[in-house]
N, C-alpha and C. Protein backbone atom coordinates (compact mmCIF):
# COMPACT_ATOMS: atom_id res chain seq x y z
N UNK A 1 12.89 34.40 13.62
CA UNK A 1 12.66 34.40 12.20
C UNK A 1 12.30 35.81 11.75
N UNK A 2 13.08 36.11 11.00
CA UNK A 2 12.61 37.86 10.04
C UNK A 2 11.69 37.79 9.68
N UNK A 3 10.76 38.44 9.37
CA UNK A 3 9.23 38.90 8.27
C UNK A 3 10.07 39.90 7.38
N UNK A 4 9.90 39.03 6.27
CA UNK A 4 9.97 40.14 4.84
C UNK A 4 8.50 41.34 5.00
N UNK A 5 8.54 42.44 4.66
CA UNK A 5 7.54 43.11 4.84
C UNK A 5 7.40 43.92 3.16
N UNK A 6 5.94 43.11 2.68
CA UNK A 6 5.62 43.01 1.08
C UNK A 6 5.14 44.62 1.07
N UNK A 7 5.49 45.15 -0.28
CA UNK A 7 4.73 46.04 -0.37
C UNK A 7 4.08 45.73 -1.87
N UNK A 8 2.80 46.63 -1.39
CA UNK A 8 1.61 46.63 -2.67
C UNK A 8 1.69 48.22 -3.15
N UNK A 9 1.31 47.75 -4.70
CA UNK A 9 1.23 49.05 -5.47
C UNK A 9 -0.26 49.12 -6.03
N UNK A 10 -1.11 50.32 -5.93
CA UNK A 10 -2.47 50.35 -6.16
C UNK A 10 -2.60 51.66 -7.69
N UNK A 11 -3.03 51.22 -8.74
CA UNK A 11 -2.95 52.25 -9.38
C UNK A 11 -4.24 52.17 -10.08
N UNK A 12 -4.51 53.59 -10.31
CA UNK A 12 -6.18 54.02 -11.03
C UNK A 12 -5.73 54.61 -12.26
N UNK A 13 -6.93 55.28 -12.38
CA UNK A 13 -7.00 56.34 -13.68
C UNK A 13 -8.36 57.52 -12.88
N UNK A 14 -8.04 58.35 -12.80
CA UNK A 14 -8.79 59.67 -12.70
C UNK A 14 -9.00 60.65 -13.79
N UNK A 15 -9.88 60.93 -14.24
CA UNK A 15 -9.74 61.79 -15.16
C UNK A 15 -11.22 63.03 -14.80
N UNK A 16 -10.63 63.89 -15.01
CA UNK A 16 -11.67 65.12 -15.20
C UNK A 16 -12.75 65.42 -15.97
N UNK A 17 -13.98 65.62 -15.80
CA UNK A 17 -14.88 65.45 -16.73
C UNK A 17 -15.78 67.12 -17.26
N UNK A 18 -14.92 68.08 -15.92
CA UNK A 18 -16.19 68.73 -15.62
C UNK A 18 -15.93 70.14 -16.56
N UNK A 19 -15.25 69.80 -17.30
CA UNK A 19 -14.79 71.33 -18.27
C UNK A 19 -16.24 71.65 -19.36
N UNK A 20 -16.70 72.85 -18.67
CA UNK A 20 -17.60 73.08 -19.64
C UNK A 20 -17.39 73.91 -20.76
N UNK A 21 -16.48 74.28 -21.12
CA UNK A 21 -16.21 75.08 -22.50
C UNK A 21 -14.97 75.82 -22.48
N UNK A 22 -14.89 76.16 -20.91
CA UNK A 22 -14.09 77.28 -20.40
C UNK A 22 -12.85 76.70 -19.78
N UNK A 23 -12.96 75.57 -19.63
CA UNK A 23 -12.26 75.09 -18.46
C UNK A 23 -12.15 75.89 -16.81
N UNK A 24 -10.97 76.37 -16.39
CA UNK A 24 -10.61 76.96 -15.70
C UNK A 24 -11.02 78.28 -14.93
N UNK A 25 -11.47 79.01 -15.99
CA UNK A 25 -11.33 80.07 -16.11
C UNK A 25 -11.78 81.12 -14.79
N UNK A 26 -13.10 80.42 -14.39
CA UNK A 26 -13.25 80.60 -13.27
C UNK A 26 -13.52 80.10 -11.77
N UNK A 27 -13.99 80.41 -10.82
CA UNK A 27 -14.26 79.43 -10.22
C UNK A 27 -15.32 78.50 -10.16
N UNK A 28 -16.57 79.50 -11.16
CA UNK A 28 -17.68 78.94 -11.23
C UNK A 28 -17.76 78.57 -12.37
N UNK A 29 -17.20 78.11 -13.21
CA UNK A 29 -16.96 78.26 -14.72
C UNK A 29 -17.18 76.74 -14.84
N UNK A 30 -16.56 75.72 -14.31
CA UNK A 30 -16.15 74.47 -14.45
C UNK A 30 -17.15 73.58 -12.84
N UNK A 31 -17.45 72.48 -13.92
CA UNK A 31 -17.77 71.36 -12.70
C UNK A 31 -16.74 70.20 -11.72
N UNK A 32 -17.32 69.92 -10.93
CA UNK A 32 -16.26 69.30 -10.38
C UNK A 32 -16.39 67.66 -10.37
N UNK A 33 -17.08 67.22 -11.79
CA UNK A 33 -17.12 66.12 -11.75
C UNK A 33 -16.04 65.15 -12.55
N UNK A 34 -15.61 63.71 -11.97
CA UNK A 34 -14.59 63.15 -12.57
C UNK A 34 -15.29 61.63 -12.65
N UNK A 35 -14.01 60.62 -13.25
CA UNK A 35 -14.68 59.49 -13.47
C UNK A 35 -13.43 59.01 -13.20
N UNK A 36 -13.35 57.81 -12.02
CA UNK A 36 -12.42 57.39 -11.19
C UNK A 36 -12.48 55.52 -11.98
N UNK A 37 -11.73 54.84 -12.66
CA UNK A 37 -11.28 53.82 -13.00
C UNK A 37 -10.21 52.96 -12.69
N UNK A 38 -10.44 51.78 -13.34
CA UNK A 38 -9.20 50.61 -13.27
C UNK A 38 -9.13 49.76 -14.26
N UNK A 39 -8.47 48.93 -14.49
CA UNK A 39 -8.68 47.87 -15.43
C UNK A 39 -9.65 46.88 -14.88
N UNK A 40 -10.22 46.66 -16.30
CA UNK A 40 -11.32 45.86 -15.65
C UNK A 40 -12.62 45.68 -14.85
N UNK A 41 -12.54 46.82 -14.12
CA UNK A 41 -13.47 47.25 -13.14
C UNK A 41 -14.27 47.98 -13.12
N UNK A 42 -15.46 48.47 -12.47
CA UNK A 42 -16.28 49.41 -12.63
C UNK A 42 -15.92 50.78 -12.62
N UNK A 43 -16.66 51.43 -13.25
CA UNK A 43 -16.39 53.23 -13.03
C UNK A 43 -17.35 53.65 -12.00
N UNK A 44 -16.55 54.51 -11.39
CA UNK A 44 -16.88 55.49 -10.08
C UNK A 44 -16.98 56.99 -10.81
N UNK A 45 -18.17 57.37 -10.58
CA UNK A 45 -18.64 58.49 -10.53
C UNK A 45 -18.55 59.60 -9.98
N UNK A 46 -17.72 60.88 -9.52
CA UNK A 46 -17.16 61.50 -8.85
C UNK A 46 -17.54 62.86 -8.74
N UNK A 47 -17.69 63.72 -7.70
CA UNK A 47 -17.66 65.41 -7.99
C UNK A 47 -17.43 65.43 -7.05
N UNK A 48 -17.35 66.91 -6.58
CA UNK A 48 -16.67 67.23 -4.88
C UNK A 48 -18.44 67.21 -3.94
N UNK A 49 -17.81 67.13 -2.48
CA UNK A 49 -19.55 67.89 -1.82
C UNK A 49 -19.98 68.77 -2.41
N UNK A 50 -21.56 68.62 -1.91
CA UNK A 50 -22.07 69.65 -2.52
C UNK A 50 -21.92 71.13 -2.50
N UNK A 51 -21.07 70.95 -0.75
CA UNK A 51 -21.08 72.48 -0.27
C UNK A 51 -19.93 73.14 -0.67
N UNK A 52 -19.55 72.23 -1.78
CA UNK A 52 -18.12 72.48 -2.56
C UNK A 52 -18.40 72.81 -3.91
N UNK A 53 -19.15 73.12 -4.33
CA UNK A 53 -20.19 73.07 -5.53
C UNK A 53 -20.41 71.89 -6.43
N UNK A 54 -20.50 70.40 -5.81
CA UNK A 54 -20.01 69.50 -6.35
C UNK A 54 -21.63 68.81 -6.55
N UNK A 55 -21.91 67.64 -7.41
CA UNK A 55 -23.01 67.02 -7.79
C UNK A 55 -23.05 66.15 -6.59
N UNK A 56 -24.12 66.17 -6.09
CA UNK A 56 -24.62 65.36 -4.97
C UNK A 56 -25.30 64.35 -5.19
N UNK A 57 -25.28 63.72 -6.25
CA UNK A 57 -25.70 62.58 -7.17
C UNK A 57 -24.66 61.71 -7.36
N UNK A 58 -22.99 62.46 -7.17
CA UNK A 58 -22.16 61.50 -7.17
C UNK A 58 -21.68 61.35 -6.07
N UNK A 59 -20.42 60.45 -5.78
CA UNK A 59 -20.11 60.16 -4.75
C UNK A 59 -18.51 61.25 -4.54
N UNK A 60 -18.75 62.05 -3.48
CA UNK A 60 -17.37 62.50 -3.01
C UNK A 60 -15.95 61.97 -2.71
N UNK A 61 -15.01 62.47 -2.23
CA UNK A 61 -13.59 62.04 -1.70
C UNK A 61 -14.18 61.38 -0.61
N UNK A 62 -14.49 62.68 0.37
CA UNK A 62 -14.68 61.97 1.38
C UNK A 62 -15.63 60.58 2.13
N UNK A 63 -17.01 60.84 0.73
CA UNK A 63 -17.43 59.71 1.22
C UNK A 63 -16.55 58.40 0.81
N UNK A 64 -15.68 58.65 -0.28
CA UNK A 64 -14.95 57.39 -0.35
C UNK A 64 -13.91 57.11 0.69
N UNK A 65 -13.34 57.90 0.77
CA UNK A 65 -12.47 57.79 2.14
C UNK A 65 -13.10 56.83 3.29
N UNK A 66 -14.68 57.50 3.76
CA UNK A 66 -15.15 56.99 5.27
C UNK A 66 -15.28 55.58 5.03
N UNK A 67 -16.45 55.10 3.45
CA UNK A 67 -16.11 53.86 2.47
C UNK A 67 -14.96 52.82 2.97
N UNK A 68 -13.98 53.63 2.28
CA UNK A 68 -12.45 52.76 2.70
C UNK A 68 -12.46 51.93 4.11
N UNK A 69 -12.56 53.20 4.89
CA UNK A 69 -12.21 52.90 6.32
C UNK A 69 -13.49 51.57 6.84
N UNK A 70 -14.41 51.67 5.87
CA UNK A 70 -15.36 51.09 6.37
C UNK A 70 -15.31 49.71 5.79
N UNK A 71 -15.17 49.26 4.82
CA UNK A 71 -15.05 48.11 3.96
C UNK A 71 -13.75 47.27 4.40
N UNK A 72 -12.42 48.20 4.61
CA UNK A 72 -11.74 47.35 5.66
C UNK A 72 -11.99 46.91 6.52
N UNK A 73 -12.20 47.31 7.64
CA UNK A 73 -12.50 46.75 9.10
C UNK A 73 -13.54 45.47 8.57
N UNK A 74 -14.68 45.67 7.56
CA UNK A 74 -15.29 44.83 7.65
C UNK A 74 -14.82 43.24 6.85
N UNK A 75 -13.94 43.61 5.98
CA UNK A 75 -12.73 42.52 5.24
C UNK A 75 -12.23 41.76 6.40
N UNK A 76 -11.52 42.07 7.20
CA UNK A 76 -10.71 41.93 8.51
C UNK A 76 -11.49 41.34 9.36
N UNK A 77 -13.01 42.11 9.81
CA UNK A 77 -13.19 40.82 10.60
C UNK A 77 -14.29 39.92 10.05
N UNK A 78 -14.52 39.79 8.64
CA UNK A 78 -14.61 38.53 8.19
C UNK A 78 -14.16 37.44 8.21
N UNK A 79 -12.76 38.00 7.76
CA UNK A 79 -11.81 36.84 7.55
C UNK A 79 -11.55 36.36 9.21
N UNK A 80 -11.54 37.25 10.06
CA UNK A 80 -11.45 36.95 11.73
C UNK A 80 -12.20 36.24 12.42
N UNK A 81 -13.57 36.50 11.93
CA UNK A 81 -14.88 35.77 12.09
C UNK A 81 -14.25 34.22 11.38
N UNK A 82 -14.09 33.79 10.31
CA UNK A 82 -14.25 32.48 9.80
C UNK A 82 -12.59 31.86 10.40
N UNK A 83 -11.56 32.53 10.73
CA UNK A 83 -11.20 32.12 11.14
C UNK A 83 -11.00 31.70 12.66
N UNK A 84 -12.03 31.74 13.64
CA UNK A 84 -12.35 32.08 15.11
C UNK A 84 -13.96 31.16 14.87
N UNK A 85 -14.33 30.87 13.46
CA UNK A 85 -15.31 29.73 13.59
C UNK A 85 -16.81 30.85 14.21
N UNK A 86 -16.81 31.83 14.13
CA UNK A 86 -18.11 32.51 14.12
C UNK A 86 -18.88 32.48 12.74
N UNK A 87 -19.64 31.96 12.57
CA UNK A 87 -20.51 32.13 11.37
C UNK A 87 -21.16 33.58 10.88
N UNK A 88 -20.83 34.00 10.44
CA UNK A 88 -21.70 35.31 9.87
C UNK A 88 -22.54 35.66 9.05
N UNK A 89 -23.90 35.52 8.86
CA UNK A 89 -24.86 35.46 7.97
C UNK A 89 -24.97 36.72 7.19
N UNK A 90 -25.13 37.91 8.04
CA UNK A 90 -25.19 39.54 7.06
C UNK A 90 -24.36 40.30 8.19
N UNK A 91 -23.87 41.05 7.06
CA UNK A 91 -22.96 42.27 7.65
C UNK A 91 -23.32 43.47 6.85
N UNK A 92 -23.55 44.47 7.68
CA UNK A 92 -24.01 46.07 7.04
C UNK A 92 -23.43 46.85 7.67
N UNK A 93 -23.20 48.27 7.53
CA UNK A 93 -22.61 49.24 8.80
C UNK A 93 -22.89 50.67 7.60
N UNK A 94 -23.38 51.71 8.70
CA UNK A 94 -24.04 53.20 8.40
C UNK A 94 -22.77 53.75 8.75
N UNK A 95 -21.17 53.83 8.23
CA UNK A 95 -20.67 54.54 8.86
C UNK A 95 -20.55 56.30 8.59
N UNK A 96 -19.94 56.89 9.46
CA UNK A 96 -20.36 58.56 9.38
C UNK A 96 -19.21 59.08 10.07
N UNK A 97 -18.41 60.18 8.72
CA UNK A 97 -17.51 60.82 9.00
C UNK A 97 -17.70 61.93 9.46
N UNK A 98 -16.72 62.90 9.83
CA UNK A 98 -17.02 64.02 10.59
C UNK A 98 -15.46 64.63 10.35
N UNK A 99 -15.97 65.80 9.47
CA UNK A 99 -14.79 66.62 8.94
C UNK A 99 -14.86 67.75 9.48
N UNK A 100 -13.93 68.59 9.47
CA UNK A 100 -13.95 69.84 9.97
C UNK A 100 -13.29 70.79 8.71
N UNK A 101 -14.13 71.54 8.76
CA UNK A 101 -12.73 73.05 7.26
C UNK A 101 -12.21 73.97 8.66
N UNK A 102 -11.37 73.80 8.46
CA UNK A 102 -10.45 74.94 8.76
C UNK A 102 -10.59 76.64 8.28
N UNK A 103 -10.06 77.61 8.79
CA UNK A 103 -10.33 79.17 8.06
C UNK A 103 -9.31 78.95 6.82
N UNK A 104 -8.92 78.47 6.89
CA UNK A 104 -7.68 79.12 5.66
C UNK A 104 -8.34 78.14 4.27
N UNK A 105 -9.39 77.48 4.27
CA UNK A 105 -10.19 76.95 3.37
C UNK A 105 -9.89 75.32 3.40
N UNK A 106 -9.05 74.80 4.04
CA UNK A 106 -8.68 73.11 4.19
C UNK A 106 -9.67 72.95 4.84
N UNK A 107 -9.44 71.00 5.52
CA UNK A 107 -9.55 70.95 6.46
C UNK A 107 -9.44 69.31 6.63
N UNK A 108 -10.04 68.56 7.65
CA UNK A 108 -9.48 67.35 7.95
C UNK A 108 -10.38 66.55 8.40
N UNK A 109 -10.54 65.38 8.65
CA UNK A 109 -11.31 64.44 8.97
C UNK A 109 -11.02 64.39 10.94
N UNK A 110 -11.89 64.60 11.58
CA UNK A 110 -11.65 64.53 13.28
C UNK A 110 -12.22 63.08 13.76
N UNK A 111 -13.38 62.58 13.03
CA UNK A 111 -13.51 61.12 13.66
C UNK A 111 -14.83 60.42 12.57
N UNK A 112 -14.28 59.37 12.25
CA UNK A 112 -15.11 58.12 11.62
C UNK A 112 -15.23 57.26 12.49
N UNK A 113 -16.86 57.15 12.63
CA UNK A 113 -17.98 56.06 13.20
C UNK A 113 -18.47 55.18 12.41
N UNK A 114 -17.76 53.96 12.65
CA UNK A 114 -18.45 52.66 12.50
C UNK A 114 -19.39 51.92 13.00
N UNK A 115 -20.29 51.96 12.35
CA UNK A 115 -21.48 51.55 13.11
C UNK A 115 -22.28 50.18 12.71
N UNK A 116 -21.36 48.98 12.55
CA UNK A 116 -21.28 47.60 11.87
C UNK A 116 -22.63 46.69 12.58
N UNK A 117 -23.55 46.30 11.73
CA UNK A 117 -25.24 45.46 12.49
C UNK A 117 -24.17 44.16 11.89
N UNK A 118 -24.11 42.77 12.90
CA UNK A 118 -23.88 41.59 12.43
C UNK A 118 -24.86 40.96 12.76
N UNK A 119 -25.30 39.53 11.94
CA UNK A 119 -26.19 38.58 12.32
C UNK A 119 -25.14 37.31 12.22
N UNK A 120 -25.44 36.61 13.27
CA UNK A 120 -24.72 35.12 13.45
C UNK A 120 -25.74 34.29 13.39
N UNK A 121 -25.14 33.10 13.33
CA UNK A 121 -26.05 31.76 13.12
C UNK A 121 -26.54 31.38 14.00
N UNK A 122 -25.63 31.91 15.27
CA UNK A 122 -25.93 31.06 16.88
C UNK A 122 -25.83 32.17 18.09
N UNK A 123 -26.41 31.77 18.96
CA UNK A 123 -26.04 33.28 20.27
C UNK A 123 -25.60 33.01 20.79
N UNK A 124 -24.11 31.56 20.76
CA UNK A 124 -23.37 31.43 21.43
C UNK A 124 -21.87 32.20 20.48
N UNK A 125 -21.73 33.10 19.75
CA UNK A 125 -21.03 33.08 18.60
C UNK A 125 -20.77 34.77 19.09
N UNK A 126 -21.69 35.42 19.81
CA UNK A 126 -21.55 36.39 20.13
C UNK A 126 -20.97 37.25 21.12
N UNK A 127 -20.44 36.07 22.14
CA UNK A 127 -19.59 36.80 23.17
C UNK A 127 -18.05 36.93 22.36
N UNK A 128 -17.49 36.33 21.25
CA UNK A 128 -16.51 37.25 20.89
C UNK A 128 -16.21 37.95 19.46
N UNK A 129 -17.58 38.47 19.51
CA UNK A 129 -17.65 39.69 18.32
C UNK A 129 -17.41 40.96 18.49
N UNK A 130 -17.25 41.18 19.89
CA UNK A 130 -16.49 42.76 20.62
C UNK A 130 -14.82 42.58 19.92
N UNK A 131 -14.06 41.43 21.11
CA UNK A 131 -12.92 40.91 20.21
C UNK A 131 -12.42 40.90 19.13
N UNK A 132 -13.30 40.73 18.08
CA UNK A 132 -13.21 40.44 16.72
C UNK A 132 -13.28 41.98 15.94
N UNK A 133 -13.93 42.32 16.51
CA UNK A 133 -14.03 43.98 15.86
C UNK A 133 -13.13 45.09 16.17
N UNK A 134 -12.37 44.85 17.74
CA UNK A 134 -11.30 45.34 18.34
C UNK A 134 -10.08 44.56 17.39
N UNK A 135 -9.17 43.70 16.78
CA UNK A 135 -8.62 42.67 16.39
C UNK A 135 -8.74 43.77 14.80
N UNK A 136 -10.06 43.50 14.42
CA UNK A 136 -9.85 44.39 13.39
C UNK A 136 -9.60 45.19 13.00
N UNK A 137 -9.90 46.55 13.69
CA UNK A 137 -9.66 47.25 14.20
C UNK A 137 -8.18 47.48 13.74
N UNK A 138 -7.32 46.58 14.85
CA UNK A 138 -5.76 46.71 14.72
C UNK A 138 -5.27 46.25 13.61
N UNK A 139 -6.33 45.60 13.02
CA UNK A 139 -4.94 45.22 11.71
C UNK A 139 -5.35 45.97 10.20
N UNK A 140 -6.61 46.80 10.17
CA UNK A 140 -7.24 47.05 9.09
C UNK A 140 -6.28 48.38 8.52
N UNK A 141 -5.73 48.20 7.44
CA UNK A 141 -4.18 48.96 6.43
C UNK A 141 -4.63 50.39 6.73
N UNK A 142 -6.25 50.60 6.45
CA UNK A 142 -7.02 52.18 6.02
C UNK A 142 -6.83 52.95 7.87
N UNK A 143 -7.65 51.68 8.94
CA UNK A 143 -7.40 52.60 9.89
C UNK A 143 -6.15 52.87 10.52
N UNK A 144 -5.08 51.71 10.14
CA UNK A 144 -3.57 52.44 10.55
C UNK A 144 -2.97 53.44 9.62
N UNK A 145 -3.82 53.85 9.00
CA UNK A 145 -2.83 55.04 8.09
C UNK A 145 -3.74 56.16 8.68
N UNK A 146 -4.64 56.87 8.96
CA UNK A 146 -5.04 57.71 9.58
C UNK A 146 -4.54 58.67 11.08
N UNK A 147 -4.78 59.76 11.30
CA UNK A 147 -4.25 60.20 12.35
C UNK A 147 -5.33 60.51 13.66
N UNK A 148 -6.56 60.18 13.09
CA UNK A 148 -8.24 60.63 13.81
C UNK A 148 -8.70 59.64 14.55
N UNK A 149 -9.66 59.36 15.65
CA UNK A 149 -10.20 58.78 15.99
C UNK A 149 -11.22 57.97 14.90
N UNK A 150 -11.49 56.59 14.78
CA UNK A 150 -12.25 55.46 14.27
C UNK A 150 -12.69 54.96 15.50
N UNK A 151 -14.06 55.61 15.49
CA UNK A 151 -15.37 54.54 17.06
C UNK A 151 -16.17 53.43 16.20
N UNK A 152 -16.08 52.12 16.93
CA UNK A 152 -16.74 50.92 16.34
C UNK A 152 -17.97 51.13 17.34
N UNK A 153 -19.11 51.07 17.07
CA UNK A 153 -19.90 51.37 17.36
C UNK A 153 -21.18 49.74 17.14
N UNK A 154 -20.53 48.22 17.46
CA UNK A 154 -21.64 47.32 16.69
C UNK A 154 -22.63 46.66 17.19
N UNK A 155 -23.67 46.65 16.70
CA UNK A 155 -24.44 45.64 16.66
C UNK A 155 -24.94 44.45 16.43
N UNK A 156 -25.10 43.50 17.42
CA UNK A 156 -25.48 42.28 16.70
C UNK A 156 -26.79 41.42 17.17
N UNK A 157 -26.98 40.58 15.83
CA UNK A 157 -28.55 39.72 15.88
C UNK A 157 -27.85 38.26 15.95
N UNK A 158 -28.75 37.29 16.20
CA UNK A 158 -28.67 35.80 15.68
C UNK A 158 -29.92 35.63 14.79
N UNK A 159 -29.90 34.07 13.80
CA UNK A 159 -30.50 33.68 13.67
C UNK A 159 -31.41 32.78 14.54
């Protein structure tokens, strides 16, 4: 049997906020804050790092990026969890990217750590939450589009 293979279209609104009179003009002239939207949905608050001269009050690219990577895996093995009959009471995770700049002023993401605390209902529920996080792992859209290492790093409690 063939698999049709669906594609999804994701679209925002970005807009620039940070023109202080000058716009452009220099490098220090202008802020680097934006306001990231959708229909319907909440507004995201935006500027670059700080060490980029960006507001550290808002949230960066990159922390949205590590975000991404992080909110998938944990989508994935939700749905993995309820379908595998593990109960899952709370799910949290500290994850932490690790970028590198390059000399020529770029640079790239070298490895995102997931570091996912689960609590289950039962401590028989826990010998296949390694499984479940590996599983996710493989199917989560954000970490197959990347070219870097993603370490799952989890923890877990019972009730």
């Amino acid at each position: 049997m063939k698999t049709m293979n669906k594609e999804h279209h994701y679209s925002l609104n970005l807009t620039w906020t940070g023109n202080t009179g000058t716009g452009t003009s220099t490098y220090r002239s202008y802020e680097r804050n934006h306001v990231i939207s959708g229909d319907n949905k909440s507004v995201i608050l935006g500027s670059s790092d700080k060490a980029f001269r960006g507001d550290a009050s808002m949230y960066c690219p990159e922390e949205l990026f590590v975000a991404s990577i992080s909110s998938c895996h944990m989508l994935w093995f939700l749905h993995l969890c309820a379908d595998h009959g593990v109960v899952v009471r709370e799910y949290s995770d500290s994850p932490e990217g690790i970028m590198i700049e390059t000399s020529g002023g770029g640079g790239r993401f070298h490895e995102v750590i997931l570091k996912p605390s689960v609590t289950v209902i039962d401590d028989s529920m826990i010998s296949n939450l390694d499984k479940l996080h590996k599983k996710a792992h493989e199917l989560c859209f954000i970490a197959n589009s990347v070219n870097f290492t993603i370490t799952i790093k989890p923890s877990v409690n019972s009730v």
